[in-house]
C-alpha atoms as a PDB file:
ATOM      1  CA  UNK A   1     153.518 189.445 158.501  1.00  0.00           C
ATOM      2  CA  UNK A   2     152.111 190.791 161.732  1.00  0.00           C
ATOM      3  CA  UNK A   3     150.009 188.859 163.633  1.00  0.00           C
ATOM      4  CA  UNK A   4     147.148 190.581 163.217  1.00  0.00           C
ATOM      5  CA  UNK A   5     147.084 190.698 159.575  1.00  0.00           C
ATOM      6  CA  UNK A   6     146.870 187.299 159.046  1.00  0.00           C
ATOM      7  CA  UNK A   7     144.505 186.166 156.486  1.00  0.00           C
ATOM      8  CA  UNK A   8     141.134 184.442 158.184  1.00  0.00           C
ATOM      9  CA  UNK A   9     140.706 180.736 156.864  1.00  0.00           C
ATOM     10  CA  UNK A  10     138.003 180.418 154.090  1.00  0.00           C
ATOM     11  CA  UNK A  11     135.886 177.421 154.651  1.00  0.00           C
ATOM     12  CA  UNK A  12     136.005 175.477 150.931  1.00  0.00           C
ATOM     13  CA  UNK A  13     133.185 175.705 149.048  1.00  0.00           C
ATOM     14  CA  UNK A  14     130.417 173.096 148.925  1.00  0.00           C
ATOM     15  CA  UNK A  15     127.745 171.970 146.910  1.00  0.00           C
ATOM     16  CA  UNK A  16     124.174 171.553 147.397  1.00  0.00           C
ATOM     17  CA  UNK A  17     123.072 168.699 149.724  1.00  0.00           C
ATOM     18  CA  UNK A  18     126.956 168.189 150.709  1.00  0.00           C
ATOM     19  CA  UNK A  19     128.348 167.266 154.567  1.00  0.00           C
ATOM     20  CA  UNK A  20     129.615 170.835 155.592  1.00  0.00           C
ATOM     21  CA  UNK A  21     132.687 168.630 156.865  1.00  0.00           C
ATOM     22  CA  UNK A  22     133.871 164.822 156.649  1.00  0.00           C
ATOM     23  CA  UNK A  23     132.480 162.231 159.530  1.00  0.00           C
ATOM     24  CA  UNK A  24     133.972 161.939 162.421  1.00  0.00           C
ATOM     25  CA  UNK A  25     135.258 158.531 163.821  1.00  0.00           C
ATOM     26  CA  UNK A  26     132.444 158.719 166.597  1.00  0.00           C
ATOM     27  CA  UNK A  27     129.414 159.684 163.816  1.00  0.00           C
ATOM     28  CA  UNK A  28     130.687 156.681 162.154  1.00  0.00           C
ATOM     29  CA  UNK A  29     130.372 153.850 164.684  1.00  0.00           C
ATOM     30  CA  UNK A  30     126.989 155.434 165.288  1.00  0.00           C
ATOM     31  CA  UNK A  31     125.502 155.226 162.134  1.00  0.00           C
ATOM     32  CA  UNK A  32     127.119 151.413 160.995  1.00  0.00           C
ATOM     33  CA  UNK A  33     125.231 150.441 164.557  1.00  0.00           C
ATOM     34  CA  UNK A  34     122.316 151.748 163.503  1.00  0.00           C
ATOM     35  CA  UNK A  35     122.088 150.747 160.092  1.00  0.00           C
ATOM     36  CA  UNK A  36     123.496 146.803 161.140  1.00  0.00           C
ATOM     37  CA  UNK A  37     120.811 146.958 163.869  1.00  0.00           C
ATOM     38  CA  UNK A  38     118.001 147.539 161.647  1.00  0.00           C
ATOM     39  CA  UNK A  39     119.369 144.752 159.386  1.00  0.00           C
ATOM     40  CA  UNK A  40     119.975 142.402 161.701  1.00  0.00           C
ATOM     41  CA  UNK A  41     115.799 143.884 163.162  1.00  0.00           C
ATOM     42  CA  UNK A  42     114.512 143.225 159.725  1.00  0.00           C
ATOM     43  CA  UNK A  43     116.187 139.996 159.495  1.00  0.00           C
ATOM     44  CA  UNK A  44     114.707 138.552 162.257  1.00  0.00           C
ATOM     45  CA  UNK A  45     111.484 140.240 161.567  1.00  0.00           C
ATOM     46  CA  UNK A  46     110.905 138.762 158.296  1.00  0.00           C
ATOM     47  CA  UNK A  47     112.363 135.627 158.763  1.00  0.00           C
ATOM     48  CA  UNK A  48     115.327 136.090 155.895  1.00  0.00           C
ATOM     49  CA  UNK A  49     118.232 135.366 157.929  1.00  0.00           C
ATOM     50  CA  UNK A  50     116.818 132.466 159.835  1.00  0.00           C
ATOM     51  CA  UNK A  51     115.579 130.757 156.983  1.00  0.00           C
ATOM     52  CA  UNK A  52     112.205 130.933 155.068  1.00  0.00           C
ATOM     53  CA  UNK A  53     108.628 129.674 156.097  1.00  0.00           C
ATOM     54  CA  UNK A  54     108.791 126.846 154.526  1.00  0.00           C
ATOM     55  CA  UNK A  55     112.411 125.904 156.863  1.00  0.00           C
ATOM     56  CA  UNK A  56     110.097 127.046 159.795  1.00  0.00           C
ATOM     57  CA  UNK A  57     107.344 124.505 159.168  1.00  0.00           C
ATOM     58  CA  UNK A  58     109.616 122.058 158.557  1.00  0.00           C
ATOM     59  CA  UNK A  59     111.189 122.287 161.615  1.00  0.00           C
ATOM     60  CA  UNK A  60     108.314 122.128 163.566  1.00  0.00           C
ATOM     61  CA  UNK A  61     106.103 119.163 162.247  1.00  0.00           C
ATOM     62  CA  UNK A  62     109.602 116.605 162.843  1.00  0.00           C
ATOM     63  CA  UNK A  63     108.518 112.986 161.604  1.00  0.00           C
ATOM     64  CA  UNK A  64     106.414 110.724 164.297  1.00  0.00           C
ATOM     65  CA  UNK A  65     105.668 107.631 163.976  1.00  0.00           C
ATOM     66  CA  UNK A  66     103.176 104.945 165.717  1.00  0.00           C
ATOM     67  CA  UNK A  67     104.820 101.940 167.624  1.00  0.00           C
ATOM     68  CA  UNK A  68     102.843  99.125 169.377  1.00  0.00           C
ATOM     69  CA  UNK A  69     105.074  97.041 171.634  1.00  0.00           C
ATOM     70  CA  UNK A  70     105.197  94.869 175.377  1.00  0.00           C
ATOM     71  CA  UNK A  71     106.686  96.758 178.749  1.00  0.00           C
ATOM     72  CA  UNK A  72     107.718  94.626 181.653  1.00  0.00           C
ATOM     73  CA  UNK A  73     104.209  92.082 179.776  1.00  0.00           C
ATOM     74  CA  UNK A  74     101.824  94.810 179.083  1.00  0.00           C
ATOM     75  CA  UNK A  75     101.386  96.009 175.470  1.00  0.00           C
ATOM     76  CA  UNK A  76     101.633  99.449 174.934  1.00  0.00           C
ATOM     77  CA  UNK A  77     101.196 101.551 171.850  1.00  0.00           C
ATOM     78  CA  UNK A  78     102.462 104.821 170.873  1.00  0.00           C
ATOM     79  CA  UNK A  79     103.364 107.807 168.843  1.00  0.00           C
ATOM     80  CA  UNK A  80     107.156 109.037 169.417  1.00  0.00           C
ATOM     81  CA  UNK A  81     109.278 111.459 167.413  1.00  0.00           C
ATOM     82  CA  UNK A  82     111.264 109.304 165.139  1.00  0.00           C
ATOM     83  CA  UNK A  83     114.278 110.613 167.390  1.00  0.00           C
ATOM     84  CA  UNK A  84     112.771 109.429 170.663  1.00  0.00           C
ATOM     85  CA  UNK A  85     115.454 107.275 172.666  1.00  0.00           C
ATOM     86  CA  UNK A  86     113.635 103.552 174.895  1.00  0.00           C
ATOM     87  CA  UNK A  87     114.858 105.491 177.590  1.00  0.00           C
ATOM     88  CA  UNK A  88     112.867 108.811 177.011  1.00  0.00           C
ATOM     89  CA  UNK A  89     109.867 106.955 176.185  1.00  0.00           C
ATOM     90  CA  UNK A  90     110.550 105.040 179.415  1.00  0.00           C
ATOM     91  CA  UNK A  91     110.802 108.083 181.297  1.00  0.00           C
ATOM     92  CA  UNK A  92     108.943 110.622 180.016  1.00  0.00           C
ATOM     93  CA  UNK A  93     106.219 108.568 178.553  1.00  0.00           C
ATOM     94  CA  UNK A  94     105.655 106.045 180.524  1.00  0.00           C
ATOM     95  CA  UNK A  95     106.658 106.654 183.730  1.00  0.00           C
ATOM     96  CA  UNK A  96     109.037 104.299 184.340  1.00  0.00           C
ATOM     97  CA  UNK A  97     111.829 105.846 186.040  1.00  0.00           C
ATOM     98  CA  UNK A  98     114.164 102.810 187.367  1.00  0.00           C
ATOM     99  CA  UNK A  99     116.165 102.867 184.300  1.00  0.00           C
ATOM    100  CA  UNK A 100     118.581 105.951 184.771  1.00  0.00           C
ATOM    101  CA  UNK A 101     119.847 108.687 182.510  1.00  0.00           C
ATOM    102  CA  UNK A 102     123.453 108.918 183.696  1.00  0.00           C
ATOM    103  CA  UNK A 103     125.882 109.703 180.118  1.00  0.00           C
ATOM    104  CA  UNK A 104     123.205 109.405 177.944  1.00  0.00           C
ATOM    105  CA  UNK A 105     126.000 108.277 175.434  1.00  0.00           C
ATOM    106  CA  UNK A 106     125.661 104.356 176.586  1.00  0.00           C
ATOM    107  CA  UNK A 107     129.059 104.223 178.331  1.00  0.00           C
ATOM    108  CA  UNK A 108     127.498 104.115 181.984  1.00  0.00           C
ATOM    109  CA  UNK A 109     124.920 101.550 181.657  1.00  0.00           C
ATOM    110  CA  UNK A 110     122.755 103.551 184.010  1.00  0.00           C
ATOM    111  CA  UNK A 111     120.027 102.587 181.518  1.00  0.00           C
ATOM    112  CA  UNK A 112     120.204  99.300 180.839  1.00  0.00           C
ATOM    113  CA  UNK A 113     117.257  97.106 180.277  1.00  0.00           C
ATOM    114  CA  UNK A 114     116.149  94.163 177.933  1.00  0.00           C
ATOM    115  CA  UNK A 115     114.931  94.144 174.860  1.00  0.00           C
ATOM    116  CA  UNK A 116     113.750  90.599 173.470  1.00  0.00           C
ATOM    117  CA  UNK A 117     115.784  88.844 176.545  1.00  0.00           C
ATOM    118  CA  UNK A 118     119.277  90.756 175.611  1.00  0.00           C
ATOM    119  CA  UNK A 119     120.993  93.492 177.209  1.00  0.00           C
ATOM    120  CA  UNK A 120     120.508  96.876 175.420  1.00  0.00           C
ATOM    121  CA  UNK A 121     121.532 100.472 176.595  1.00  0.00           C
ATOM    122  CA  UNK A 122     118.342 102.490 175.866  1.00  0.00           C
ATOM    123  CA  UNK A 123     119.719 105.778 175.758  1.00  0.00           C
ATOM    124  CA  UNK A 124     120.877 104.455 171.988  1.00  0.00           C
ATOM    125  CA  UNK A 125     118.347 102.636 171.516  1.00  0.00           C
ATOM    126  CA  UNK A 126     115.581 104.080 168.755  1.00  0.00           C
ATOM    127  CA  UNK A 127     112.150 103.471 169.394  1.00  0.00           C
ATOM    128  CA  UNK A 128     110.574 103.035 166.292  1.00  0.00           C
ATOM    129  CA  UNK A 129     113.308 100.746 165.859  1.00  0.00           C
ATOM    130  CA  UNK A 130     111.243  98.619 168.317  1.00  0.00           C
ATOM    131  CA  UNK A 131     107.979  97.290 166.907  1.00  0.00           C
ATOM    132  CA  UNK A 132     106.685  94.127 168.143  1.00  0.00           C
ATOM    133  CA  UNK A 133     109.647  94.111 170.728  1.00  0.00           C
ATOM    134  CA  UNK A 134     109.232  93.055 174.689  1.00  0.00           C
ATOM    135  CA  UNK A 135     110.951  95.322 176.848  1.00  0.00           C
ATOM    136  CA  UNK A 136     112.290  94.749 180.228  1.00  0.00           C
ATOM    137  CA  UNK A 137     112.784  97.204 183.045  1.00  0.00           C
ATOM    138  CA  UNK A 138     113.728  96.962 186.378  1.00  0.00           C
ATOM    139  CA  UNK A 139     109.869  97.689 187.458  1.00  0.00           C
ATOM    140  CA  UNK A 140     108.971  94.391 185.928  1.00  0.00           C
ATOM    141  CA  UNK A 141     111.628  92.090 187.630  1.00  0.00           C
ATOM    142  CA  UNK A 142     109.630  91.659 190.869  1.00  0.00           C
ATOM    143  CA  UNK A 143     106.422  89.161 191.240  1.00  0.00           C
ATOM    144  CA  UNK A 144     104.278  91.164 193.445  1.00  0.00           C
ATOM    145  CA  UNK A 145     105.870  91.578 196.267  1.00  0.00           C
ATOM    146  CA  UNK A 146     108.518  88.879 195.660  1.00  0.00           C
ATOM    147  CA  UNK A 147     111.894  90.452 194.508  1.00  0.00           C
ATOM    148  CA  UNK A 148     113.657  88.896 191.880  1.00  0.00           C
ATOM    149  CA  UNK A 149     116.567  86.592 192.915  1.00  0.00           C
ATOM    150  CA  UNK A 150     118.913  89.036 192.122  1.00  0.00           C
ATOM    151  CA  UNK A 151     117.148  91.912 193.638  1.00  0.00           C
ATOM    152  CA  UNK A 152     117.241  89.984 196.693  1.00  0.00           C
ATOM    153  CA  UNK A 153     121.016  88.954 196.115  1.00  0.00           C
ATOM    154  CA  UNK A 154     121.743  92.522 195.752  1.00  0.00           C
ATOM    155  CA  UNK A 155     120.495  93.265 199.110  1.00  0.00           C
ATOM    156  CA  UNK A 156     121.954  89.926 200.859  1.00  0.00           C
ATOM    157  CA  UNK A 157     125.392  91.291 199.930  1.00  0.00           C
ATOM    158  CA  UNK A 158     125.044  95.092 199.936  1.00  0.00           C
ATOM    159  CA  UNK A 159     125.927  95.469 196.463  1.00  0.00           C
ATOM    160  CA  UNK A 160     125.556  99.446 196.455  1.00  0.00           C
ATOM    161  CA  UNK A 161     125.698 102.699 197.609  1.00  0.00           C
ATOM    162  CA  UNK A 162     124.043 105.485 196.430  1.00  0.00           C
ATOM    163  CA  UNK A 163     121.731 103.098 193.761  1.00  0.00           C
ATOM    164  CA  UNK A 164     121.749 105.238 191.224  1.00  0.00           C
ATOM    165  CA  UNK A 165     123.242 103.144 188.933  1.00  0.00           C
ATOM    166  CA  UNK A 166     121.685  99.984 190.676  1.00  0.00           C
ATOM    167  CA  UNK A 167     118.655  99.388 188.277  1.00  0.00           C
ATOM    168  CA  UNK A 168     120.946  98.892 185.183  1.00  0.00           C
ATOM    169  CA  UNK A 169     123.473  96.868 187.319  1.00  0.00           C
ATOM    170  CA  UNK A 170     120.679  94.549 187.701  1.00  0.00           C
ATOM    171  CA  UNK A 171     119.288  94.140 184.706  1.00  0.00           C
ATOM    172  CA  UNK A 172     122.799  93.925 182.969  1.00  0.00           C
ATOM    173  CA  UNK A 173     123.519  91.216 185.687  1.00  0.00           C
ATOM    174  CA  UNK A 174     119.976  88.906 184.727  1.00  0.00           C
ATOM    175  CA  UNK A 175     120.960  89.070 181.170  1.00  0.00           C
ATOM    176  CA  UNK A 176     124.658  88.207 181.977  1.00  0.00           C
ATOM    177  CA  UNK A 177     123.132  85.343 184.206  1.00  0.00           C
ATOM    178  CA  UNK A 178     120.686  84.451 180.583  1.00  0.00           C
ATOM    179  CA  UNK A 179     123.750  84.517 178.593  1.00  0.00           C
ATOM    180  CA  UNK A 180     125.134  81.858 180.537  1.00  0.00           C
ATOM    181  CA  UNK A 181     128.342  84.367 181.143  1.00  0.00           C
ATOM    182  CA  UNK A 182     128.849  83.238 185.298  1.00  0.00           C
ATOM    183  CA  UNK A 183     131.762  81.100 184.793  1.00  0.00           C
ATOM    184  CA  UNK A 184     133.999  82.593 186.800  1.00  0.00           C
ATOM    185  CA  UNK A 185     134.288  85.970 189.256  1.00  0.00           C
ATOM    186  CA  UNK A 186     136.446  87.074 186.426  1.00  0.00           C
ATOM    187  CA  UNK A 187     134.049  86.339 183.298  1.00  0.00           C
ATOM    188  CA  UNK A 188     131.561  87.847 185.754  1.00  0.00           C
ATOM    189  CA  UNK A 189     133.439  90.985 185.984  1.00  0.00           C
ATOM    190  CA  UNK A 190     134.373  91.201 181.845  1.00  0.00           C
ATOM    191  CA  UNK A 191     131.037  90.984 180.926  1.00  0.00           C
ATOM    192  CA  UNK A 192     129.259  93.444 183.168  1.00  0.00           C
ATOM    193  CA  UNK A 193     132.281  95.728 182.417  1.00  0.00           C
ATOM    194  CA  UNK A 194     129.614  97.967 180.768  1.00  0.00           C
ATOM    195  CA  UNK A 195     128.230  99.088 184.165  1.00  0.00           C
ATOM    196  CA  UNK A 196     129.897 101.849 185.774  1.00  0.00           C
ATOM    197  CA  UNK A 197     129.631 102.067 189.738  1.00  0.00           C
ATOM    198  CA  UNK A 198     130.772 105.152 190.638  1.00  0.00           C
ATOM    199  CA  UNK A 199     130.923 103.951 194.315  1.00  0.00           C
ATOM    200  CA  UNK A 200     132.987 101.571 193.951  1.00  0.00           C
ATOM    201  CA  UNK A 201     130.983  98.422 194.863  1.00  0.00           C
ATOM    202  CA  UNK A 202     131.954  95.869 191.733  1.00  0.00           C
ATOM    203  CA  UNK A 203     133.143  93.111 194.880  1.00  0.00           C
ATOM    204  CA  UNK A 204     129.588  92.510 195.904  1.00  0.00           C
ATOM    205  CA  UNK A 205     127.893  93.049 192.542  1.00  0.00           C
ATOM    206  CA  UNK A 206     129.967  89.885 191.725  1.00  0.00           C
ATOM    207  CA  UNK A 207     129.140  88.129 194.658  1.00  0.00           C
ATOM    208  CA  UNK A 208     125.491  89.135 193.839  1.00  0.00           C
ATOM    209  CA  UNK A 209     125.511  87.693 190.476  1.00  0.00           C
ATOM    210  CA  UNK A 210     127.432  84.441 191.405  1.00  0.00           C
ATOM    211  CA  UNK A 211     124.980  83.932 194.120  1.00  0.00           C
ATOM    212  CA  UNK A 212     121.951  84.415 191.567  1.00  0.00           C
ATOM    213  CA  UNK A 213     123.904  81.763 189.408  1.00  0.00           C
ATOM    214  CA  UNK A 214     124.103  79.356 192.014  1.00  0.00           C
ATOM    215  CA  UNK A 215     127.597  79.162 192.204  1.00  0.00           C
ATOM    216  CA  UNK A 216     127.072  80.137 195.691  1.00  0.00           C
END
C-alpha cells in the first residue's frame, strides 16, 4: 500500500468523564506527592498521627513531686519532676555547680557527692528518692575560709590538672577516708577506682588521700 494511502490512526473511543489517555510516570509521582502531603498536612494538623489530646496533655503535665531535704547543712525544699537526677537539682536548681556532669551514666564520678555520709554518683541518683536525706557537695567541705584537709592535701601535692573532675575526686576520697578504706596505696587506689582522671594524675590523688589519713 502506498505511502500515502495509509489509513490515519483512530483515537479509541471514550466515555464520559474518562482520561483521554493513561497517566504518565511523571503525572503519577506528582499526584501520590500531593495527595501523601496533604495526609501527612492533615495529620499533623489534627493531631491523628501524633497521638490524640488526651496523649498531648499527658505528656505535658509529667508527675512532680515535693521533697524537703539538707544541702552541705541547710534545709532545702522543693518540687522536681519525678525524673529529676541530685545532680540536676544541684545544678540547675540550686546552683551548685562543683559537682560535674561528665558521662552522666555514673562511670566517671565527675559527680560524686554524699548522701547520708556515703559516696553516691548523683547523675543516678533520683531525687524524690531523697526525702529527709543530707547531701554533701564539694561547696560544703570548706569552714569559711578554711579548706578541708583534703582540699588542702590536694593542693600540697598537686593532685590535678585541668580540675574538672577534681570536685568528685574529693568527695569520693573523704568518703573513702569515712569508710576507713586507707590501708594501703593499693586499697587506696581500688576503692576510688570509680573516679576517672582523664589527666592522668591518680599518683598524687593517692598521696593526697594517704596524707588526709595520716598515714603521712
Amino acid at each position: 500500500m502506498p505511502i500515502d494511502e495509509l489509513p490515519e490512526s483512530v483515537p479509541p473511543p471514550t466515555g464520559a468523564g474518562e482520561s483521554l489517555s493513561a497517566p504518565t510516570r511523571r503525572t503519577f509521582i506528582a499526584t501520590s506527592t500531593v495527595a501523601g502531603g496533604a495526609v501527612v498536612a492533615g495529620g499533623v494538623i489534627g493531631g491523628s498521627s501524633l497521638g490524640g489530646p488526651e496523649e498531648a496533655a499527658g505528656a505535658e503535665a509529667a508527675p512532680s513531686s515535693r521533697v524537703s531535704l539538707t544541702v552541705n547543712g541547710s534545709r532545702r525544699t522543693v518540687t522536681v519532676d519525678n525524673r529529676t537526677s541530685l545532680l540536676d537539682l544541684l545544678r540547675e536548681q540550686l546552683g551548685l555547680t562543683g559537682s560535674k556532669k561528665g558521662c552522666n551514666a555514673g562511670a566517671c564520678g565527675a559527680c560524686t557527692v554524699l548522701v547520708d555520709g556515703r559516696r553516691v554518683n548523683s547523675c543516678l541518683t533520683l531525687t524524690v528518692r531523697l526525702e529527709g536525706a543530707e547531701v554533701s557537695t564539694i561547696e560544703g567541705l570548706a569552714d569559711g575560709d578554711e579548706l578541708h584537709p583534703l582540699q588542702q592535701a590536694f593542693m600540697d601535692e598537686d593532685a590535678f590538672q585541668c580540675g574538672y573532675c577534681t570536685p568528685g575526686q574529693i568527695m569520693s576520697g573523704v568518703g573513702c577516708i569515712k569508710e576507713g578504706h586507707t590501708g594501703s596505696p593499693e586499697e587506696i587506689r581500688e576503692w576510688m577506682s570509680g573516679n576517672i582522671c582523664r589527666c592522668g594524675c591518680y599518683v598524687k590523688i593517692v598521696r593526697a588521700v594517704e596524707q588526709t589519713a595520716g598515714r603521712k
